[in-house]
Protein backbone atom coordinates (compact mmCIF):
# COMPACT_ATOMS: atom_id res chain seq x y z
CA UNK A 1 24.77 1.24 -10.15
CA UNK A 2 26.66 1.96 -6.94
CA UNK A 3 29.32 -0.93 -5.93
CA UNK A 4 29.93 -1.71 -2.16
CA UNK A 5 33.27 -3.21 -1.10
CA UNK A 6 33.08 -4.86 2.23
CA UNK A 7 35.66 -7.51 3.09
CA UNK A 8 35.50 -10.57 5.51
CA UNK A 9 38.90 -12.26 7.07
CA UNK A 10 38.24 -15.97 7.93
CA UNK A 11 40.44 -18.11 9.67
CA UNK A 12 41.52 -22.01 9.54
CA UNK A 13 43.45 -23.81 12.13
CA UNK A 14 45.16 -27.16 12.01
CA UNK A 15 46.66 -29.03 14.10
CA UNK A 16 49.17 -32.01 13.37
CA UNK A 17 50.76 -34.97 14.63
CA UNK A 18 53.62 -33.43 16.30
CA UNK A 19 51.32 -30.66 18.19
CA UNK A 20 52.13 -28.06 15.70
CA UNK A 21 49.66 -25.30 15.43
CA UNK A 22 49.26 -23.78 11.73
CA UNK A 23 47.18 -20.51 10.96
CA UNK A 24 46.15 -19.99 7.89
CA UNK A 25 44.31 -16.09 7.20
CA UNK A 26 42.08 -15.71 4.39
CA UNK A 27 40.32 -12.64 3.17
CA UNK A 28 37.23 -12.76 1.07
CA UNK A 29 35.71 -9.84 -0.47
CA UNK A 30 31.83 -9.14 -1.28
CA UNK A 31 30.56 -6.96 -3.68
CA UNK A 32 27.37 -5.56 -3.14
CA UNK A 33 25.36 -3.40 -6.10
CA UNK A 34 23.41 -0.34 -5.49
CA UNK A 35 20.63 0.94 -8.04
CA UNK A 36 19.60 -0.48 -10.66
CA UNK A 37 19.72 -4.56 -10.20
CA UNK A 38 21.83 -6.29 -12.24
CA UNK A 39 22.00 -10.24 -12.74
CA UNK A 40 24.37 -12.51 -11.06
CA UNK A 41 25.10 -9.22 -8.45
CA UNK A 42 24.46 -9.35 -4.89
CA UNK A 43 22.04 -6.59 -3.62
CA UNK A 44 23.26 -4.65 -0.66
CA UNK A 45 20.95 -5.18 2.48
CA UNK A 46 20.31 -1.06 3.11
CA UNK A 47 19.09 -0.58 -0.50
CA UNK A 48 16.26 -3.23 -0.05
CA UNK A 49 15.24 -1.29 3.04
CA UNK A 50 15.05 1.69 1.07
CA UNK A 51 12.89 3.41 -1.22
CA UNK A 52 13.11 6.66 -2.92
CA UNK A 53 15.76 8.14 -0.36
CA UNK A 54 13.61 6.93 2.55
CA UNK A 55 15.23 4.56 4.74
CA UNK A 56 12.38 1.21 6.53
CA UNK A 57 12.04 2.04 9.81
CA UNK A 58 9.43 4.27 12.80
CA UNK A 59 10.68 7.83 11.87
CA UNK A 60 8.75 11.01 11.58
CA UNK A 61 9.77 11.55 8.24
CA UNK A 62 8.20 8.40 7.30
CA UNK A 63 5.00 8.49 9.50
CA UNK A 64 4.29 12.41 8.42
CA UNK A 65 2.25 12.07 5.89
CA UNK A 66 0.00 9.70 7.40
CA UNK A 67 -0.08 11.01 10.50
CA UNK A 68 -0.49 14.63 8.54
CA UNK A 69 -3.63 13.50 6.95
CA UNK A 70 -5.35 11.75 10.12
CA UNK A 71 -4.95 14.34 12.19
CA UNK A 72 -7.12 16.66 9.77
CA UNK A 73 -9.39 14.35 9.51
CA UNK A 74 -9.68 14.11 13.57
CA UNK A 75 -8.90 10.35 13.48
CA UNK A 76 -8.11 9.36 17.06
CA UNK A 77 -4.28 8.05 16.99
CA UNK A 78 -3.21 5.11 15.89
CA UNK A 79 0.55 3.29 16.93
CA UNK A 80 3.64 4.36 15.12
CA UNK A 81 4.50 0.84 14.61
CA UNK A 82 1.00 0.31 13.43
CA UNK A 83 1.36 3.40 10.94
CA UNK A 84 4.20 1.92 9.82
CA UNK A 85 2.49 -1.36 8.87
CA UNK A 86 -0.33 0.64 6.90
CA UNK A 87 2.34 1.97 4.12
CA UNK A 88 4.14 -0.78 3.89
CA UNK A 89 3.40 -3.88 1.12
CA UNK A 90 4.68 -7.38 1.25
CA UNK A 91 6.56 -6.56 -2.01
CA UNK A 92 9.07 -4.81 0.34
CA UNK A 93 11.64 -6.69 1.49
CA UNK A 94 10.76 -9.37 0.27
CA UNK A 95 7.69 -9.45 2.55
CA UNK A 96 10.41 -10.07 6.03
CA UNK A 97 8.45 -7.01 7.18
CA UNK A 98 4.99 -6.25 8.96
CA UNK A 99 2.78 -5.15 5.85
CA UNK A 100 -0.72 -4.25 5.89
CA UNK A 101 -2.11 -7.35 3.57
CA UNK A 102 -4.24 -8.60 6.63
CA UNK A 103 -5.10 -5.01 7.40
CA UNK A 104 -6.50 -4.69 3.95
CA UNK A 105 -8.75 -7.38 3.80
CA UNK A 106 -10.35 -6.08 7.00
CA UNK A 107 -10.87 -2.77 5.74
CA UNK A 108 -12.17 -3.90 2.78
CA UNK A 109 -15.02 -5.62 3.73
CA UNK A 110 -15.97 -2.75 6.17
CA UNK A 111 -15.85 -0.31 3.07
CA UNK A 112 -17.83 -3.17 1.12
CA UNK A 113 -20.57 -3.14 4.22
CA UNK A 114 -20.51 0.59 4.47
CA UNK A 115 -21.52 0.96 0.60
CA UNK A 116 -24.34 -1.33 0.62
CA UNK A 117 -25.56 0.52 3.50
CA UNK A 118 -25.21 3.50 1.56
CA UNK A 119 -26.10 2.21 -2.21
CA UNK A 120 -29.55 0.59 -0.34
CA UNK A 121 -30.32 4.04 1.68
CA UNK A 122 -31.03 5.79 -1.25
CA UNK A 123 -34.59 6.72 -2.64
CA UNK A 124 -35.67 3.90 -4.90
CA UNK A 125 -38.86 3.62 -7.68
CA UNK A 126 -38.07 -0.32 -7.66
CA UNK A 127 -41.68 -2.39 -7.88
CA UNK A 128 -39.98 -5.00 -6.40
CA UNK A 129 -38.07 -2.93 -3.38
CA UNK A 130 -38.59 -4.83 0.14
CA UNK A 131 -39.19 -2.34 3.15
CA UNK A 132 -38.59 0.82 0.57
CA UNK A 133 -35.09 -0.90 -0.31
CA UNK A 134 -34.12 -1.48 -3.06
CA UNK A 135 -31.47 -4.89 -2.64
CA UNK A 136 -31.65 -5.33 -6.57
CA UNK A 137 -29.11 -2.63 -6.53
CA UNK A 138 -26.56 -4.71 -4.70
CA UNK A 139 -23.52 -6.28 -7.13
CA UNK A 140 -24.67 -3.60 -9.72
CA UNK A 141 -21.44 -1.95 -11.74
CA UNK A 142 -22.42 1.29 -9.80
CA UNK A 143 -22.51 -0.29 -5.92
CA UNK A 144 -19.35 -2.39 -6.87
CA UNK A 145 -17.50 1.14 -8.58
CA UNK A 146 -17.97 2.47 -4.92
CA UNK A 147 -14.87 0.17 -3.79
CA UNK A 148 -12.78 -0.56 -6.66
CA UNK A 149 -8.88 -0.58 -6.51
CA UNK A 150 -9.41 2.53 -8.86
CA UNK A 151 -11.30 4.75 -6.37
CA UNK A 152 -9.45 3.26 -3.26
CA UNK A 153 -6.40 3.82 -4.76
CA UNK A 154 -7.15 7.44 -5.57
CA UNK A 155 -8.10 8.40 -2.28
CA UNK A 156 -5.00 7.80 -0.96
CA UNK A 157 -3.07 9.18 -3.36
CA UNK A 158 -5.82 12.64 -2.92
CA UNK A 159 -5.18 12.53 0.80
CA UNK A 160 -1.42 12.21 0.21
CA UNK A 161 -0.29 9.84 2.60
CA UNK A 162 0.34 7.59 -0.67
CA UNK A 163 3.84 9.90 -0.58
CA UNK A 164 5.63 8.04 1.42
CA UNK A 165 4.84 3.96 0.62
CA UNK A 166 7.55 1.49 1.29
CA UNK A 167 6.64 -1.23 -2.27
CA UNK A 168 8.73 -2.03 -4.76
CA UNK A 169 7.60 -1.66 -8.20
CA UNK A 170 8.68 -3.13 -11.28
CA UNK A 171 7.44 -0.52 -13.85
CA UNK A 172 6.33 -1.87 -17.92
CA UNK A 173 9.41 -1.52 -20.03
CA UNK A 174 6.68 0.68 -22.41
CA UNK A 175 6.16 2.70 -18.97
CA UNK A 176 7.36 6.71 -20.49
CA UNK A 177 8.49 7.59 -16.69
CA UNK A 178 8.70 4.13 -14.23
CA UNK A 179 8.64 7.24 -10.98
CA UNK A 180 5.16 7.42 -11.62
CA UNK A 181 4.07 4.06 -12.28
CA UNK A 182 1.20 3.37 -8.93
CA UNK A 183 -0.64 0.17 -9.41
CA UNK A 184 -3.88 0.68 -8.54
CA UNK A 185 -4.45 -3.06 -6.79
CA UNK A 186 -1.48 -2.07 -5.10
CA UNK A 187 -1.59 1.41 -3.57
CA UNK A 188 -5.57 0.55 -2.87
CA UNK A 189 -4.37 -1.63 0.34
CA UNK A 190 -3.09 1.94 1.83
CA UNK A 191 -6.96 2.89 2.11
CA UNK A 192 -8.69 -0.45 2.71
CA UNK A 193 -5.10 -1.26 5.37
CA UNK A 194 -5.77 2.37 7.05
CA UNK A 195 -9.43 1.88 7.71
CA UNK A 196 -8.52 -1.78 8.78
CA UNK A 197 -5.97 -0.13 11.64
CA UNK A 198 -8.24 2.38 12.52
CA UNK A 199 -10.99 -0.78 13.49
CA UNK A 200 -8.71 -2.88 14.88
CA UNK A 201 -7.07 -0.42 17.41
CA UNK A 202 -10.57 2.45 18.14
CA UNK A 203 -13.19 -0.33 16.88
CA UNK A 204 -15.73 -0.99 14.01
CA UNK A 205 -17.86 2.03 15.16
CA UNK A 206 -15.36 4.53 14.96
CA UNK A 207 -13.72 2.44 11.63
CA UNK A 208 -17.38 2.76 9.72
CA UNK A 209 -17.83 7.05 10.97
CA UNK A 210 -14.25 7.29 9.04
CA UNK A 211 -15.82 5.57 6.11
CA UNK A 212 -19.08 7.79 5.93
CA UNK A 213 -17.18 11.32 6.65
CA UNK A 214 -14.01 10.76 4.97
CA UNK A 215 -14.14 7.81 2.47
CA UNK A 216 -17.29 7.36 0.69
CA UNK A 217 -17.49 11.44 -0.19
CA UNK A 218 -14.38 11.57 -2.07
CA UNK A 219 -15.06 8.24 -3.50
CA UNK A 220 -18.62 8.93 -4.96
CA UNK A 221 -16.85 12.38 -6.63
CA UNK A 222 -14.33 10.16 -8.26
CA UNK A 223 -17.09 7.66 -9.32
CA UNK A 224 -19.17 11.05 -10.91
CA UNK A 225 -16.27 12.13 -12.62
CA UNK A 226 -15.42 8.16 -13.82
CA UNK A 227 -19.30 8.67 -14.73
CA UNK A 228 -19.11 12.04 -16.74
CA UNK A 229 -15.96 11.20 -18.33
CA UNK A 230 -17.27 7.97 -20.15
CA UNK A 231 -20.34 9.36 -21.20
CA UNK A 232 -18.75 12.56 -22.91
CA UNK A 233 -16.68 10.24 -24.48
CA UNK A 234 -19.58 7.85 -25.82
CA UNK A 235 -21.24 11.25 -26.78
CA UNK A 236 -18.58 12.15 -29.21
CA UNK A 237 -17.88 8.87 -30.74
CA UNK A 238 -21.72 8.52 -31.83
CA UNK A 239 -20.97 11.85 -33.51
């Protein structure tokens, strides 16, 4: 823990019967803590715009690895203020920033509408399938595993413009190392937010081609492995 040392003079006139003028100068001092928070301490106001050495604000440093990552994916651009919004959670700051909450819930339900599309596309054996689709499949564990915080949140973190995130995080006191501690709920609003930008400034059109080249492929390997992974697992326990 860091302590800041900032003092304020304040001043108090009176004046009396007889026109006399009395000054009286006070000086108050403030302690601010740094790190670590400590109870009954005042926070300074540049280490709750900070995270991990990287200061709130439209900076390259900031916006790189978004902007890294959408420009390999040939996603037109999107505002730096915008950007900005996408990595940032209303944990920050107490939420007296722009964060991507609204964003999210956009993006999510065109990720939600781009899976069914997907989940009823494929070939189905279903008697009771209505014009060769099958809708029985909708709300099943695997149509709903194709949006889950779990995959969402993995794709950004894959893509890597989960690197630079501006949330604050209050890591299980079981937690081994807190630096890596990424709730899933939590660092899925940087894909569902992204994909809600990305409508909301080039359109839905453009939003849902995103979703189909970029999101959904990565997703449904994530959702194989998820897949492969349990049933190994229930393989070796029945042995």
């Amino acid at each position: 823990m860091q302590n800041l040392i900032r003092s304020f003079n304040q001043s108090t006139t009176y004046i009396g019967r007889r026109n006399v003028l009395l000054s009286i100068q006070q000086q108050r001092t403030v302690v601010f803590a740094r790190g670590e928070r400590v109870r009954g301490l005042i926070r300074d106001p540049e280490d709750i715009l900070t995270v991990n050495g990287h200061r709130y604000g439209v900076t390259p440093e900031n916006l790189k690895p978004i902007k890294t990552y959408l420009e390999s994916a040939n996603v037109p651009p999107l505002d730096d203020s915008l950007l900005l919004q996408v990595i940032t959670h209303k944990s920050f700051a107490h939420g007296s920033q722009p964060y991507n909450a609204r964003l999210a819930v956009f993006g999510e339900e065109l990720i939600q509408l781009k899976a069914s599309k997907y989940a009823l596309s494929q070939e189905t054996k279903n008697q009771f399938a209505v014009g060769g689709k099958n809708f029985d499949c909708l709300g099943s564990y695997g149509h709903r595993m194709l949006f889950t915080d779990l995959v969402l949140s993995s794709f950004a973190q894959t893509k890597g413009f989960a690197d630079i995130f501006f949330c604050r995080v209050s890591a299980p006191i079981t937690f081994k190392n807190p630096a890596e501690f990424k709730p899933k709920k939590m660092y899925s609003t940087l894909t569902t937010s992204l994909v809600g930008a990305i409508a909301s400034q080039h359109g839905k059109k453009v939003a849902e081609e995103f979703i189909e080249r970029e999101v959904l492929p990565t997703v449904l390997t994530t959702v194989k492995s998820i897949a492969s992974s349990k049933s190994t697992k229930g393989s070796e326990e029945k042995k």
